[in-house]
C-alpha atoms as a PDB file:
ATOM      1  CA  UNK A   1     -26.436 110.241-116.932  1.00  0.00           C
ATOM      2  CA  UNK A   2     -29.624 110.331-115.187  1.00  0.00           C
ATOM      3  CA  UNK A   3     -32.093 107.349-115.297  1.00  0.00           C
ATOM      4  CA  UNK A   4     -35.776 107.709-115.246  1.00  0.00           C
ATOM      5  CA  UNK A   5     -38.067 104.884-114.686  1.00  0.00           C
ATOM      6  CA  UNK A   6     -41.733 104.051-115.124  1.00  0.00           C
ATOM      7  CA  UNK A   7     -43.688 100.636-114.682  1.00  0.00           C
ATOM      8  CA  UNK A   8     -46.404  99.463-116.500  1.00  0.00           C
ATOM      9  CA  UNK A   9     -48.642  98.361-113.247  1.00  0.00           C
ATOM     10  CA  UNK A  10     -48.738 102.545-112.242  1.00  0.00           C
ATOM     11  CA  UNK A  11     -51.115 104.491-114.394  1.00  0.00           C
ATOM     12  CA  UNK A  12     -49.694 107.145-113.525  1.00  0.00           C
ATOM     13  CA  UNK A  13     -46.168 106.483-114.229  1.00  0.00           C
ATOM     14  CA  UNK A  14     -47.472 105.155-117.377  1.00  0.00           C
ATOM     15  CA  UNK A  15     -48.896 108.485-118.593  1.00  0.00           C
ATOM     16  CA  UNK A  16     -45.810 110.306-117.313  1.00  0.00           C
ATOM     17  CA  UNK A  17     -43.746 108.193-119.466  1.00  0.00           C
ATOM     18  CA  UNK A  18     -45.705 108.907-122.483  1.00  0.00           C
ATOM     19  CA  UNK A  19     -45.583 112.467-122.324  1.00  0.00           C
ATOM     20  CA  UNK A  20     -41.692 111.968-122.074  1.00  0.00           C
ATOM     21  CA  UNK A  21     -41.888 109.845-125.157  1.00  0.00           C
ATOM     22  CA  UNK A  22     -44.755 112.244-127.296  1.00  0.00           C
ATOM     23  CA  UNK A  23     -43.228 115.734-126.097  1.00  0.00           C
ATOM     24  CA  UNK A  24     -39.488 115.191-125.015  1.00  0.00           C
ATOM     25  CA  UNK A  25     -37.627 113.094-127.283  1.00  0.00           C
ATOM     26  CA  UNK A  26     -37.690 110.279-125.975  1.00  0.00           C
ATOM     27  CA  UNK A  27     -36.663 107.710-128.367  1.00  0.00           C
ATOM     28  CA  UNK A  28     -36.835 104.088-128.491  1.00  0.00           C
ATOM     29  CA  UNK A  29     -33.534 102.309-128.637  1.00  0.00           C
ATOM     30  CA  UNK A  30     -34.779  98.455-128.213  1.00  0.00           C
ATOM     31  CA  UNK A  31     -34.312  96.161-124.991  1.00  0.00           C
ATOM     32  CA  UNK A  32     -30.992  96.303-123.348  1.00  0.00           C
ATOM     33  CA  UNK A  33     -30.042  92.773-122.437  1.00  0.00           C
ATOM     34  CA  UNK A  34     -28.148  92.651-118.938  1.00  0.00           C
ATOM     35  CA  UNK A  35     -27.622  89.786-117.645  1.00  0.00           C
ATOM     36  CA  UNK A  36     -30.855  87.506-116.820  1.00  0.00           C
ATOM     37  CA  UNK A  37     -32.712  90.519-117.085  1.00  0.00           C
ATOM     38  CA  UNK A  38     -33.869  92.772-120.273  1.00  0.00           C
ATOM     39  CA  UNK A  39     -35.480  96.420-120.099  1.00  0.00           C
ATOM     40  CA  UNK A  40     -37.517  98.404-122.778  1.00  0.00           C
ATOM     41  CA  UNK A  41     -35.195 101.780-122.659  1.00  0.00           C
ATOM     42  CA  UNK A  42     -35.606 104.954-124.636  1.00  0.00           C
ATOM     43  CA  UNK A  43     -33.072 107.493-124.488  1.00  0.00           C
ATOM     44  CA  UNK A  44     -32.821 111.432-125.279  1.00  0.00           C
ATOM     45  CA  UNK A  45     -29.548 112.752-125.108  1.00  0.00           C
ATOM     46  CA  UNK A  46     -27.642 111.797-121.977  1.00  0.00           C
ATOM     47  CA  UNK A  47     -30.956 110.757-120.280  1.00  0.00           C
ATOM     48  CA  UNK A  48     -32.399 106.891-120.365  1.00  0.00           C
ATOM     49  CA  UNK A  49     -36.167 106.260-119.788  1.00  0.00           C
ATOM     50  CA  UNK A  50     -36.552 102.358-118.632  1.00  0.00           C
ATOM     51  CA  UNK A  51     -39.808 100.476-118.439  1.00  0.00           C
ATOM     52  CA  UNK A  52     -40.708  97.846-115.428  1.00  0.00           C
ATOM     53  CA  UNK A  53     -43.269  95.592-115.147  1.00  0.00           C
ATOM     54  CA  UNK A  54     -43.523  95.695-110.773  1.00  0.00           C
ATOM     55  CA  UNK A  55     -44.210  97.982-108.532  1.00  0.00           C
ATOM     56  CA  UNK A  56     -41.489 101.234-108.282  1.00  0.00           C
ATOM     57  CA  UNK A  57     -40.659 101.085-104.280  1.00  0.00           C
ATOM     58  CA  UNK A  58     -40.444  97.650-105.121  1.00  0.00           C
ATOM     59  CA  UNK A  59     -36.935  98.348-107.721  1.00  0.00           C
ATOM     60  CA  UNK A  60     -34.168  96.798-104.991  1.00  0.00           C
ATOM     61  CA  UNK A  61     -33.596  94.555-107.721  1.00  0.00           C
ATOM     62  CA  UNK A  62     -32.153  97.322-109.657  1.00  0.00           C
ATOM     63  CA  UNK A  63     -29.044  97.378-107.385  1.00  0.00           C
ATOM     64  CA  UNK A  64     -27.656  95.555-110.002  1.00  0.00           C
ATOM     65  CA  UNK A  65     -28.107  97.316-113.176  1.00  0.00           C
ATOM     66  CA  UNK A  66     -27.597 100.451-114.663  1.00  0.00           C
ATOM     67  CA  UNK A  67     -24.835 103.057-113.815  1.00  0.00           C
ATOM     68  CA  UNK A  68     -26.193 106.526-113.871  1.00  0.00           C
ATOM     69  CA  UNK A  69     -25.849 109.682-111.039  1.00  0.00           C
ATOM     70  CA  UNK A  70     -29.147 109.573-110.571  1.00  0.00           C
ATOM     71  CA  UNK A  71     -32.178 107.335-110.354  1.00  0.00           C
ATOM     72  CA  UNK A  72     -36.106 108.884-110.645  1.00  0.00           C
ATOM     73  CA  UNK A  73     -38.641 106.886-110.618  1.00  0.00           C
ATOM     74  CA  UNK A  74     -41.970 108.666-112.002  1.00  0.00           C
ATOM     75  CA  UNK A  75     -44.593 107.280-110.001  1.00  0.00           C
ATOM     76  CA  UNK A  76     -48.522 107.713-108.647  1.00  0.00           C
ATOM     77  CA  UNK A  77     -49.187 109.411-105.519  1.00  0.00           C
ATOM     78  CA  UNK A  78     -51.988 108.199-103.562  1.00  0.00           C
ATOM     79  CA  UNK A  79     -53.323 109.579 -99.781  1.00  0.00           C
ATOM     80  CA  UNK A  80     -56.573 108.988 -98.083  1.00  0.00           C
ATOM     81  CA  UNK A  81     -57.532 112.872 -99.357  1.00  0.00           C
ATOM     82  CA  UNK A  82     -57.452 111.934-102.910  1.00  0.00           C
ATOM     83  CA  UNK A  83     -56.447 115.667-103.666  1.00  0.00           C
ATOM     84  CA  UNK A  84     -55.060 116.450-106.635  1.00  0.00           C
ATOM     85  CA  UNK A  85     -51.117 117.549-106.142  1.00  0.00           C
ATOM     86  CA  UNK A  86     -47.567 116.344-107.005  1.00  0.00           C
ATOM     87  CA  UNK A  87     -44.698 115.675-104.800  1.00  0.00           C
ATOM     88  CA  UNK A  88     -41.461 114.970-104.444  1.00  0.00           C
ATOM     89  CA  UNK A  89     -39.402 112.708-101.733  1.00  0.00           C
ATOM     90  CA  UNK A  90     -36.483 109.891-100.895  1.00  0.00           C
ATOM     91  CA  UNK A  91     -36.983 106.552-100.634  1.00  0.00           C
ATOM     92  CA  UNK A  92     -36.353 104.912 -97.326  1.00  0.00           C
ATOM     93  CA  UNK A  93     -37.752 103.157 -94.245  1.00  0.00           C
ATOM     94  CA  UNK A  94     -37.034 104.848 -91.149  1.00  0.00           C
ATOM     95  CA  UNK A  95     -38.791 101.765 -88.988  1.00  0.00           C
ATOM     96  CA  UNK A  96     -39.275  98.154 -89.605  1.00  0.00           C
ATOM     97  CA  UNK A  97     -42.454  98.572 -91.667  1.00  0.00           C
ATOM     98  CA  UNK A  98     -41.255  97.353 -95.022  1.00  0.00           C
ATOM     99  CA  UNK A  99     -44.744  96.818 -96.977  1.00  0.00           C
ATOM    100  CA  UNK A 100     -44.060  99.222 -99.392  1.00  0.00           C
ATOM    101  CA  UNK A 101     -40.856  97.834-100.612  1.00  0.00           C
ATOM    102  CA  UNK A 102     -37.417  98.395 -99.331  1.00  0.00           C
ATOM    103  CA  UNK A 103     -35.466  97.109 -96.136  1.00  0.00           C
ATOM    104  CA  UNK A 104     -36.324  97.384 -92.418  1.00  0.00           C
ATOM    105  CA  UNK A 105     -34.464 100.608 -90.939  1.00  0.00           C
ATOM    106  CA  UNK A 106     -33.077 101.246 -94.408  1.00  0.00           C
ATOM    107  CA  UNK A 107     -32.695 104.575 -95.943  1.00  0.00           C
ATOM    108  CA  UNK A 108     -32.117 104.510 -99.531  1.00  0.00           C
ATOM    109  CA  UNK A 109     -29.170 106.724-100.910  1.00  0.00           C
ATOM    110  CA  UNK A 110     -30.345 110.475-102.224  1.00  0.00           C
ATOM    111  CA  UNK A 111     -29.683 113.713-103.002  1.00  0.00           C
ATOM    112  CA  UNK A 112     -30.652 116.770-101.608  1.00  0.00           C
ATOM    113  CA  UNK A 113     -30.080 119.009-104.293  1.00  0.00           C
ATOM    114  CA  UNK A 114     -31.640 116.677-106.571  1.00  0.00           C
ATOM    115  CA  UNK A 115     -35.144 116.552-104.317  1.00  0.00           C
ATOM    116  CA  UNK A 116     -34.857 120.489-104.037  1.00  0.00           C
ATOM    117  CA  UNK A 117     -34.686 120.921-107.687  1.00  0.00           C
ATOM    118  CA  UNK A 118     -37.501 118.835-108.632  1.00  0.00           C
ATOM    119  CA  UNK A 119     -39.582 119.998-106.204  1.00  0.00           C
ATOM    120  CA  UNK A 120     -38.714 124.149-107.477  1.00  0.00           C
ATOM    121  CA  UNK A 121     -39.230 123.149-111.130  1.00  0.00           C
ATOM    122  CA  UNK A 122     -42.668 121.328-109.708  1.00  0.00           C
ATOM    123  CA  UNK A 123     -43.935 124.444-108.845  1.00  0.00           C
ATOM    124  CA  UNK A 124     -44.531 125.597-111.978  1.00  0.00           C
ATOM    125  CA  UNK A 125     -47.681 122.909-112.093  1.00  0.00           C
ATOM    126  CA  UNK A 126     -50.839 124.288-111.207  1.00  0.00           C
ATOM    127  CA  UNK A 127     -51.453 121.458-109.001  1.00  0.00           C
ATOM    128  CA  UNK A 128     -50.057 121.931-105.679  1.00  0.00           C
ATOM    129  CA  UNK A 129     -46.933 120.537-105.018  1.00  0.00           C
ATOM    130  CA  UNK A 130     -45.894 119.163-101.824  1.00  0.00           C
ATOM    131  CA  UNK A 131     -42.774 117.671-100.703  1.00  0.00           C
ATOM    132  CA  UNK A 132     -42.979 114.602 -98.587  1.00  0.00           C
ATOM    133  CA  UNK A 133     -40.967 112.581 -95.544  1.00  0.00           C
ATOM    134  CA  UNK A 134     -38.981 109.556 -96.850  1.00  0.00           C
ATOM    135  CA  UNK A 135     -40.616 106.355 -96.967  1.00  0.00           C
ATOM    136  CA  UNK A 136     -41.179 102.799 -98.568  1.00  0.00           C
ATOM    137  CA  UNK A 137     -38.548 101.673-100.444  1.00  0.00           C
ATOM    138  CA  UNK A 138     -36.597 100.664-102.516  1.00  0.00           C
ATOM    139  CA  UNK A 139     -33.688 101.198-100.340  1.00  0.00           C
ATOM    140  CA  UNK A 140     -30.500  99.355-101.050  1.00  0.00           C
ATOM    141  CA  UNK A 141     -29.872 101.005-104.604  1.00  0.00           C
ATOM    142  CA  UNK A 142     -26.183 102.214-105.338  1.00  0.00           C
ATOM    143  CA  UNK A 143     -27.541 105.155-106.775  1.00  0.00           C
ATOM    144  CA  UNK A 144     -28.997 108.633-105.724  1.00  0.00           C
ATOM    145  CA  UNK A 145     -32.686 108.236-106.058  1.00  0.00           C
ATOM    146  CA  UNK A 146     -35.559 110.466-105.672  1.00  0.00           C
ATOM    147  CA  UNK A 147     -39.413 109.775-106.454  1.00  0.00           C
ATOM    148  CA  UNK A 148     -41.745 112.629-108.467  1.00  0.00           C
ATOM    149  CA  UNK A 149     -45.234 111.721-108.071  1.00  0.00           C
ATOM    150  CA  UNK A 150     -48.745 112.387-109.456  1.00  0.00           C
ATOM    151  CA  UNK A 151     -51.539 112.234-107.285  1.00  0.00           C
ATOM    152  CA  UNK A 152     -53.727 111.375-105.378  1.00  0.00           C
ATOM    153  CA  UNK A 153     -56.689 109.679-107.453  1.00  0.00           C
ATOM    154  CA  UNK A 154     -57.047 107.324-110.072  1.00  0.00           C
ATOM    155  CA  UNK A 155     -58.698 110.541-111.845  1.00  0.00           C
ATOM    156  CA  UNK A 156     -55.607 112.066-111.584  1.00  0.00           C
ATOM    157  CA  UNK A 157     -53.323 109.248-112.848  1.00  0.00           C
ATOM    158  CA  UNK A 158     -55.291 108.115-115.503  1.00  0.00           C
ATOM    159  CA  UNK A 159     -55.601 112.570-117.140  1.00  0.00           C
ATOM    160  CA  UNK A 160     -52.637 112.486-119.913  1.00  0.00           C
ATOM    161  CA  UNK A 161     -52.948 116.113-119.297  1.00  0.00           C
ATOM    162  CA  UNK A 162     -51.486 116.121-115.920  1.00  0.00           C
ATOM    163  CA  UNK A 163     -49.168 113.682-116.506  1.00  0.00           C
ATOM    164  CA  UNK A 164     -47.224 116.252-119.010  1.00  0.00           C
ATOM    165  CA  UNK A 165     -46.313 119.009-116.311  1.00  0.00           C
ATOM    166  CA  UNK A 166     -44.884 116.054-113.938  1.00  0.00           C
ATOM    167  CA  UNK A 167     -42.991 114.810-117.032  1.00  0.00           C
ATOM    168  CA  UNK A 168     -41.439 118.300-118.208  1.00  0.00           C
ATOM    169  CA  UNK A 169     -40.191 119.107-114.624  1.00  0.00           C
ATOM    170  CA  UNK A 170     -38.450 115.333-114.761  1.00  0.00           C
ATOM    171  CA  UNK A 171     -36.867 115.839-118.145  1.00  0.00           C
ATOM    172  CA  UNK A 172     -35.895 119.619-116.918  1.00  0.00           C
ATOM    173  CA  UNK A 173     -34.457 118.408-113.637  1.00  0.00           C
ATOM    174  CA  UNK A 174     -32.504 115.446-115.166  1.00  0.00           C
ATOM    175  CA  UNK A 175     -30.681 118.108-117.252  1.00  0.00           C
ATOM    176  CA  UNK A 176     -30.055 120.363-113.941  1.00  0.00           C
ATOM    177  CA  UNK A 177     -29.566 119.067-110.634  1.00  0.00           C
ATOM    178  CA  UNK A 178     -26.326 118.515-111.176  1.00  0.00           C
ATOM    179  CA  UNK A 179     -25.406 122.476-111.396  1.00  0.00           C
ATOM    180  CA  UNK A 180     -27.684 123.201-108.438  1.00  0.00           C
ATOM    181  CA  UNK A 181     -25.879 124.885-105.519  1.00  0.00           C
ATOM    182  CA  UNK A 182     -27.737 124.143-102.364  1.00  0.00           C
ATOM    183  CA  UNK A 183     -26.473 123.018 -99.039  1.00  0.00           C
ATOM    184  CA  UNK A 184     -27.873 120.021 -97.732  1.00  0.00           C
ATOM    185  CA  UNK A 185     -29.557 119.669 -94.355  1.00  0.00           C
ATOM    186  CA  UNK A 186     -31.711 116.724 -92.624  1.00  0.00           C
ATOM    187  CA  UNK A 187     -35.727 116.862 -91.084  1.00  0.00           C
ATOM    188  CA  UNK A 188     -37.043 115.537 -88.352  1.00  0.00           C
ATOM    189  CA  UNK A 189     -40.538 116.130 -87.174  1.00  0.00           C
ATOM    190  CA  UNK A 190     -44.208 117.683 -88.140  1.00  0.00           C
ATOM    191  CA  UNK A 191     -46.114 115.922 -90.708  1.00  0.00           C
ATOM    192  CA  UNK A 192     -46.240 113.932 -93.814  1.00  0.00           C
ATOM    193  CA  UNK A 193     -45.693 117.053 -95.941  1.00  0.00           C
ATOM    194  CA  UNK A 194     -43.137 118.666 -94.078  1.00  0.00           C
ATOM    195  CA  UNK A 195     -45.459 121.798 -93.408  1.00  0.00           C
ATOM    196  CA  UNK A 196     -43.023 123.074 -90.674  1.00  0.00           C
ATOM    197  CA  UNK A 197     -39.786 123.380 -92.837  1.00  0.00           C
ATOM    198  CA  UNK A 198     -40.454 125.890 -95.573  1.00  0.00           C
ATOM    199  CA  UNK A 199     -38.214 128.367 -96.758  1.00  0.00           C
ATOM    200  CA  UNK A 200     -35.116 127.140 -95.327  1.00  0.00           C
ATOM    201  CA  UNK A 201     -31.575 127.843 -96.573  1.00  0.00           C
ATOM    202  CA  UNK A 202     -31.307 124.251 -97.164  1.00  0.00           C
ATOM    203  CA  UNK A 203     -31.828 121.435 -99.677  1.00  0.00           C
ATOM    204  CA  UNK A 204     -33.177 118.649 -97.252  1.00  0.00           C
ATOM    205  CA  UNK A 205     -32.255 115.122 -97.515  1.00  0.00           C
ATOM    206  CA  UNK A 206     -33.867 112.709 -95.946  1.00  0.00           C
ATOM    207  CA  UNK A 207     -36.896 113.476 -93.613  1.00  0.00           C
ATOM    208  CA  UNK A 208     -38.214 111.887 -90.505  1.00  0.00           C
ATOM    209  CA  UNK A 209     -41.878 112.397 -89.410  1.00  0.00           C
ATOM    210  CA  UNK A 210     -43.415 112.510 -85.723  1.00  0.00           C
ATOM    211  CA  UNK A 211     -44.966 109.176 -86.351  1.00  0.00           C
ATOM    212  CA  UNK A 212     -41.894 107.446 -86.990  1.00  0.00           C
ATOM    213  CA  UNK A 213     -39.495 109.481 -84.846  1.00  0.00           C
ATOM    214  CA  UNK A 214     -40.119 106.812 -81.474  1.00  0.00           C
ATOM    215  CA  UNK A 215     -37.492 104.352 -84.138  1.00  0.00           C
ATOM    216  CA  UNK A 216     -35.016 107.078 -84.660  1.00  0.00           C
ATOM    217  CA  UNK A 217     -31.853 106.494 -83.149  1.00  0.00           C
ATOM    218  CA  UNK A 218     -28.117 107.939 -83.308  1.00  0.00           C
ATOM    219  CA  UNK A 219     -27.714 104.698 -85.627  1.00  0.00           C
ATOM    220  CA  UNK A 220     -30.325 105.990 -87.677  1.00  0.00           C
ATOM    221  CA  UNK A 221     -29.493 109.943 -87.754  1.00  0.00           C
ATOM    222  CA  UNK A 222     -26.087 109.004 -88.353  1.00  0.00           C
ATOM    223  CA  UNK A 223     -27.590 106.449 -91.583  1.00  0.00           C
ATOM    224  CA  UNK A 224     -29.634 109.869 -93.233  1.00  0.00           C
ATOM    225  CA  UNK A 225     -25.791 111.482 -93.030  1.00  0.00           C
ATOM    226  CA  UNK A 226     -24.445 108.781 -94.909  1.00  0.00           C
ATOM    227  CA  UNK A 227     -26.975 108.098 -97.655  1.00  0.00           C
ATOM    228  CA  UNK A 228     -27.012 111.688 -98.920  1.00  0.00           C
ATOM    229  CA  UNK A 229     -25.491 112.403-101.755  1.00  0.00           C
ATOM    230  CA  UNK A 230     -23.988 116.106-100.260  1.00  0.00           C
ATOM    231  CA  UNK A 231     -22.273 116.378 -97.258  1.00  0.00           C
ATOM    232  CA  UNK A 232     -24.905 117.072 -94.477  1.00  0.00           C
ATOM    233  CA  UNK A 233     -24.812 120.515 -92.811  1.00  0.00           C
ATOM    234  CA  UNK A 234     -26.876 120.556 -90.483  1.00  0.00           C
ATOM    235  CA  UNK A 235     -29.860 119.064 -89.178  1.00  0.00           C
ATOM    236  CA  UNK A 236     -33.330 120.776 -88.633  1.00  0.00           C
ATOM    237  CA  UNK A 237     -36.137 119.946 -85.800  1.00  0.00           C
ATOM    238  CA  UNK A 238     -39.646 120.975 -86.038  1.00  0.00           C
ATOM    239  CA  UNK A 239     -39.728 121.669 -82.627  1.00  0.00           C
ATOM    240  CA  UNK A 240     -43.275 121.631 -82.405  1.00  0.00           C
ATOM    241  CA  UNK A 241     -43.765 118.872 -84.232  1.00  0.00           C
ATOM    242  CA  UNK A 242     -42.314 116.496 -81.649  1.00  0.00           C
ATOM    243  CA  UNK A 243     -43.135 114.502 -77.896  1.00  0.00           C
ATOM    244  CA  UNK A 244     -40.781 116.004 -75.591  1.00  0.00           C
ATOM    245  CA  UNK A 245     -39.319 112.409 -75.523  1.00  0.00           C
ATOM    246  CA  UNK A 246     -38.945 112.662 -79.135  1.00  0.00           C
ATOM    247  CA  UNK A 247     -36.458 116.019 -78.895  1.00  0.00           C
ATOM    248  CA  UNK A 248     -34.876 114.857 -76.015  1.00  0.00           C
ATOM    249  CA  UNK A 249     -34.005 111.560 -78.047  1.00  0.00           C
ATOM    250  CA  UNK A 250     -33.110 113.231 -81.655  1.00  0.00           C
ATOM    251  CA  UNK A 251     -30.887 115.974 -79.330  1.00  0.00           C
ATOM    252  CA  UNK A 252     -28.871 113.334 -77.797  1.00  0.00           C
ATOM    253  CA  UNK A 253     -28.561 111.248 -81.114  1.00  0.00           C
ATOM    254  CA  UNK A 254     -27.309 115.015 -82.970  1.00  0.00           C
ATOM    255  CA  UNK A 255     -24.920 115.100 -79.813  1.00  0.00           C
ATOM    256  CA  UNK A 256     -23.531 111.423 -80.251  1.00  0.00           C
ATOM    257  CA  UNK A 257     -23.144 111.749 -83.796  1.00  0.00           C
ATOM    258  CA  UNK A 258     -21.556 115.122 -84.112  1.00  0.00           C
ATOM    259  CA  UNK A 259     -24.595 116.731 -86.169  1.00  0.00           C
ATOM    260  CA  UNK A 260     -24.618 120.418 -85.911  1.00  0.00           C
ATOM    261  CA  UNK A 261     -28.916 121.218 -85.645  1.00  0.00           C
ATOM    262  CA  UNK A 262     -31.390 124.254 -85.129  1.00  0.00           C
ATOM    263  CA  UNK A 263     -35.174 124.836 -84.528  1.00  0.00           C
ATOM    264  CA  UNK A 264     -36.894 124.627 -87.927  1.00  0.00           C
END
């Protein structure tokens, strides 16, 4: 039973989770009381829509609430472009930059097939849709969680009509991921937006950019392995994306952890 949330500080979010109410059946079923906490929900079918009142990567706190198979958390998208697009990525913190929420050198648990649906069913927006390297957090949830975001601009975020796209692909992929065959595989390398691993076999994980790869150790590697939902196949390198210190560090941290891995 998948779990969507929205907060009421994200405009975005906000307009995502009133196209899921208006247009999806999203139904209001009162404030679930648990524990010293209570949460707005509305529910259609098997699928729960929960309101916050703080910022999403900052939802650790939800560690201790809610059992589901999946957590999303509809959210803004912002980048120093401000170009219009929506993407999809995992929550984590590769390095010990943690003000975006989440724990120092903490991935947060995903799943690849969940990320890879999301971001196929995105593609039916007519904004571009990008998928990104994990970051910010939260990251000690119990549950698979992904992030599917509407960006970049606060003219972007505040259009209802671009909010419903974003919100159709969530309710879609909520009732899907779960059949979705797709092998999972890690990234490391390249950019933000993951430019260098198109059209692989593979459902990727958790992703690792160049500017962050300098904190990525076998510790690490082997921590991507472990917080994804699938077993992990197979990790991919975009070769050129990376400081020959950087591929001679990821290669030896594949070696020590056992990780089969290719050229992207």
């Amino acid at each position: 039973m998948p779990v969507i949330f929205y907060s009421t500080v994200d405009q975005a979010s906000e307009n995502i989770a009133l196209a899921l109410k208006q247009n999806h059946g999203f139904e209001e079923k009162g404030n679930t009381d648990l524990g010293e906490k209570q949460f707005a929900v509305w529910a259609c079918g098997q699928t729960q829509l929960v309101e916050l009142h703080s910022p999403l990567p900052e939802a650790d706190f939800l560690k201790d609430f809610f059992k589901s198979d999946l957590f999303v958390f509809a959210s803004r998208h912002q980048s120093v472009s401000g170009a219009p697009c929506a993407t999809v990525h995992a929550p984590g913190n590769w390095a010990g930059e943690t003000k975006y929420g989440g724990n120092a050198n903490e991935l947060q648990l995903t799943s690849a097939k969940a990320l890879q649906c999301f971001y196929d069913l995105l593609k039916a927006n007519p904004l571009p849709v990008f998928r990104e390297a994990s970051h910010h957090g939260p990251t000690c949830l119990k549950t698979p969680s992904v992030f599917v975001e509407l960006g970049s601009s606060e003219k972007e975020w505040s259009d209802y009509s671009m909010a419903e796209p974003i919100a159709e692909a969530i309710v879609e992929g909520c009732r899907s991921f779960s059949s979705k065959n797709a092998k999972a595989a890690l990234g490391f390398g390249g950019n933000h937006y993951l430019a260098g691993f198109e059209n692989l076999p593979f459902a990727l994980s958790h992703v690792a950019s160049k500017y962050v790869l300098d904190f990525v150790d076998a510790a690490m590697v082997k921590q991507a392995v472990e917080k994804t939902a699938e077993p992990v196949e197979k990790a991919f390198v975009d070769w050129t994306g990376c400081s020959k210190e950087q591929r001679e560090m990821l290669v030896a941290s594949f070696e020590k952890t056992g990780l089969s891995w290719e050229k992207a």
